[in-house]
N, C-alpha and C. Protein backbone atom coordinates (compact mmCIF):
# COMPACT_ATOMS: atom_id res chain seq x y z
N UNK A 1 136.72 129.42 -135.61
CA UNK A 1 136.26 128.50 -136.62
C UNK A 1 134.82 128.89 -136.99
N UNK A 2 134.47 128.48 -138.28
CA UNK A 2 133.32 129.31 -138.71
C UNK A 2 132.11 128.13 -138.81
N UNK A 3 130.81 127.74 -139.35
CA UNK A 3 130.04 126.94 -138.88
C UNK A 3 130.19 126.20 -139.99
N UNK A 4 130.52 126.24 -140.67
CA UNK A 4 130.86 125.59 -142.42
C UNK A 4 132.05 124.71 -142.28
N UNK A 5 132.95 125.42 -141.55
CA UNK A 5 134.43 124.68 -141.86
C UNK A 5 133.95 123.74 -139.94
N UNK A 6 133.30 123.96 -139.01
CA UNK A 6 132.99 123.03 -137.97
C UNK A 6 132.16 121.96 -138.99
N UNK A 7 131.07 121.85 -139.42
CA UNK A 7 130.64 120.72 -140.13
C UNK A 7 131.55 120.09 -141.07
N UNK A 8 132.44 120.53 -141.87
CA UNK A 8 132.98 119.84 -142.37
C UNK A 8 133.88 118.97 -142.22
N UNK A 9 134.40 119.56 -140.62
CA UNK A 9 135.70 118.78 -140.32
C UNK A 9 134.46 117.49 -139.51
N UNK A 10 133.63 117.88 -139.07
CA UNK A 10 133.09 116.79 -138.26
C UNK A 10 132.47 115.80 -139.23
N UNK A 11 131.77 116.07 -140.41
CA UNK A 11 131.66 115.15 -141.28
C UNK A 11 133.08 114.56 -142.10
N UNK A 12 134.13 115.27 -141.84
CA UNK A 12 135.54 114.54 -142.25
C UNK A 12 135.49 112.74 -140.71
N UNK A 13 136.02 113.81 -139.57
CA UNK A 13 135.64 112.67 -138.48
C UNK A 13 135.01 111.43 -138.65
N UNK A 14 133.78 111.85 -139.03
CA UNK A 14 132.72 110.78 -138.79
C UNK A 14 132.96 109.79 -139.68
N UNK A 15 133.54 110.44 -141.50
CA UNK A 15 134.02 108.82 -142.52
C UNK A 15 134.83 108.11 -141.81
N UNK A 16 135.82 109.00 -141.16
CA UNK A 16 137.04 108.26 -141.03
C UNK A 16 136.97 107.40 -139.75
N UNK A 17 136.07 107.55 -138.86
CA UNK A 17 135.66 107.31 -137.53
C UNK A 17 135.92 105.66 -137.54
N UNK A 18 136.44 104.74 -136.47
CA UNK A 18 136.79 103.65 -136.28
C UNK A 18 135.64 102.81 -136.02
N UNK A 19 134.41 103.33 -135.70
CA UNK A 19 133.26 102.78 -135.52
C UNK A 19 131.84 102.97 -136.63
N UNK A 20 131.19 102.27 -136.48
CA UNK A 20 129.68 102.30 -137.69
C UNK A 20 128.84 103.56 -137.48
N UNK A 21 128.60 103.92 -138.53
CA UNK A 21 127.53 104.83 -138.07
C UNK A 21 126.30 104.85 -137.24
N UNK A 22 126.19 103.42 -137.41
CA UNK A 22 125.18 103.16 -136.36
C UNK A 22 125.71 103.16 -135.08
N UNK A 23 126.83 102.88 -134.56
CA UNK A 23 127.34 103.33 -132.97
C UNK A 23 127.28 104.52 -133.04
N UNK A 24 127.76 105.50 -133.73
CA UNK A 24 127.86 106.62 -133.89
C UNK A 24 126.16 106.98 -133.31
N UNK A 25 125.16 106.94 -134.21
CA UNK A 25 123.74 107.51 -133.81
C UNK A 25 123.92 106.93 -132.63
N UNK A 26 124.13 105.33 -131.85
CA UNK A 26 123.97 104.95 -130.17
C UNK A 26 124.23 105.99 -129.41
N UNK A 27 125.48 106.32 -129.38
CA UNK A 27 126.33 107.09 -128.96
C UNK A 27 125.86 108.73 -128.48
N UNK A 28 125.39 108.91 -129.42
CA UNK A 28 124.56 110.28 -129.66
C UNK A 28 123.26 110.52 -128.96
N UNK A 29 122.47 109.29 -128.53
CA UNK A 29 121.39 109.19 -128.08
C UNK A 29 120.21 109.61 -128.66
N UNK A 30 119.26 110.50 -128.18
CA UNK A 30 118.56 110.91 -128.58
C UNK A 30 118.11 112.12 -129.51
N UNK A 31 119.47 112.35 -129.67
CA UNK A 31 119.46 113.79 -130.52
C UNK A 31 120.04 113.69 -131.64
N UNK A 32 120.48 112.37 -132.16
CA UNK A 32 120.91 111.97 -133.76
C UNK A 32 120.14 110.60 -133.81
N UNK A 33 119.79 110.33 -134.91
CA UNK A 33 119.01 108.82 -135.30
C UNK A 33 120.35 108.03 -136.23
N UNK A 34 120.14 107.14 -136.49
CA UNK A 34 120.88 106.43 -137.78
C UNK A 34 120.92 107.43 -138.97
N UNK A 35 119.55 107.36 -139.32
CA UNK A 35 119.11 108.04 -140.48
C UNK A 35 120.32 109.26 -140.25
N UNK A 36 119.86 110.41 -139.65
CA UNK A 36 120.46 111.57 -139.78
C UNK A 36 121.75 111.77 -139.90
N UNK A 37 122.59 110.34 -138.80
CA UNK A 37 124.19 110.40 -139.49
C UNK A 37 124.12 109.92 -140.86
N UNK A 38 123.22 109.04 -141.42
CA UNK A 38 123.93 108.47 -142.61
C UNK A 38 123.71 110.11 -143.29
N UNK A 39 122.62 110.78 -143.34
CA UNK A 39 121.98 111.76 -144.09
C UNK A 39 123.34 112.99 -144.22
N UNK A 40 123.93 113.15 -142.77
CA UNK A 40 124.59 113.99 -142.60
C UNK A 40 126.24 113.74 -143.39
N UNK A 41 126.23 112.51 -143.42
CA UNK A 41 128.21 111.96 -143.42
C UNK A 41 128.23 112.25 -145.50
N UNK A 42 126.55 112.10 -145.86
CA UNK A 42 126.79 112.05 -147.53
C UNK A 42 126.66 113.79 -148.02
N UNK A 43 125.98 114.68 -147.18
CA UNK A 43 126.18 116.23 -147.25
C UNK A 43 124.26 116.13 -147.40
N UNK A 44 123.63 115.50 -147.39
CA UNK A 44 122.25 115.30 -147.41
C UNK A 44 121.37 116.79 -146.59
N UNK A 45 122.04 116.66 -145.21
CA UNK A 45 121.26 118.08 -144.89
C UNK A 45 122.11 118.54 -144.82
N UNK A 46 121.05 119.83 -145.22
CA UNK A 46 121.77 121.22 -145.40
C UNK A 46 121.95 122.32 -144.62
N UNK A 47 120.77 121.72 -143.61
CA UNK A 47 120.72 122.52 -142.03
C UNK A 47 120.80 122.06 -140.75
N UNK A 48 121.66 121.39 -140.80
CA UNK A 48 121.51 120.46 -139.13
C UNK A 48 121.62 121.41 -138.01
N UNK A 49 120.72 121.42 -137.35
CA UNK A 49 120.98 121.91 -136.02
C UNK A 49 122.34 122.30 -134.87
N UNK A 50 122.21 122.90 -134.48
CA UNK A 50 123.49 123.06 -133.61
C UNK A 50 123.35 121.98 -132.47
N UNK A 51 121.89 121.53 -131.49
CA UNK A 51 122.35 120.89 -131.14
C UNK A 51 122.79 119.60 -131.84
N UNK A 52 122.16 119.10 -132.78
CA UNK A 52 122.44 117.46 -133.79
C UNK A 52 124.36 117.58 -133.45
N UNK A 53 124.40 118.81 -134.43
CA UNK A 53 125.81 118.92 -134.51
C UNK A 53 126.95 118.87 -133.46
N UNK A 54 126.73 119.16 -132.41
CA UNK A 54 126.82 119.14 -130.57
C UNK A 54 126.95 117.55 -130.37
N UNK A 55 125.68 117.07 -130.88
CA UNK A 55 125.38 115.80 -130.08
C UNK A 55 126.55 114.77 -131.19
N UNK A 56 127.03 114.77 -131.95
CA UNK A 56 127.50 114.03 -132.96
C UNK A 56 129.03 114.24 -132.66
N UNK A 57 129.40 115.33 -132.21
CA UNK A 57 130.47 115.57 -131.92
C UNK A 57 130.66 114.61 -130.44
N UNK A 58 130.13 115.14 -129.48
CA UNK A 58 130.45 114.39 -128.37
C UNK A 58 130.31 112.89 -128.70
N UNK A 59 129.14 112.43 -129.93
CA UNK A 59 129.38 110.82 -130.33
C UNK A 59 130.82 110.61 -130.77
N UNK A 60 131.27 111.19 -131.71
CA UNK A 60 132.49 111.00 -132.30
C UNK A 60 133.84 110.74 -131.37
N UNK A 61 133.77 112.02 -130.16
CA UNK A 61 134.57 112.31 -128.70
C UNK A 61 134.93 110.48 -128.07
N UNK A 62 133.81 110.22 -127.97
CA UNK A 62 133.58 108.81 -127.41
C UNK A 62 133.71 107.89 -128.09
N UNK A 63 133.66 107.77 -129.28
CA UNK A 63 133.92 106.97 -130.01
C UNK A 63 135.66 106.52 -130.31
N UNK A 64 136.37 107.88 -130.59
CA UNK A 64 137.46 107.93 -130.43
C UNK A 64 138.47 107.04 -128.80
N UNK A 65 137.97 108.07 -128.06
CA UNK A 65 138.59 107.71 -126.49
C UNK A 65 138.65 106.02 -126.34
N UNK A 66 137.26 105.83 -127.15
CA UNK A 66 137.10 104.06 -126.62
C UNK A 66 137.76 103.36 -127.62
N UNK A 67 138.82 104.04 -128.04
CA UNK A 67 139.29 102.59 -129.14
C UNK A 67 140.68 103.14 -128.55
């Protein structure tokens, strides 16, 4: 998988995600804010980090499992 089509599916995830974006940033801790998911879920940045992207995923991971 290439780093384009990994962000995209994870910003697919995250609309569809059963929880707020704001659990989503909880979730994530210290390495995503509110801000940056909302920033990230509308295509806002254009360079997120690998870890952000790391840390959002394992939010999403958990987010899932717990419902």
């Amino acid at each position: 998988m290439n780093l384009q089509t990994y962000v995209t599916d994870l910003r697919s995830r995250l609309r569809e995600s059963p929880v707020t974006q704001r659990e989503i940033a909880r979730l994530g801790g210290a390495e995503i804010s509110f801000s940056w998911v909302s920033k990230f879920s509308t295509g806002a940045l254009k360079n997120p980090s690998v870890a952000s992207l790391t840390a959002l995923e394992r939010a999403l991971d958990q987010a899932t499992a717990a419902r």
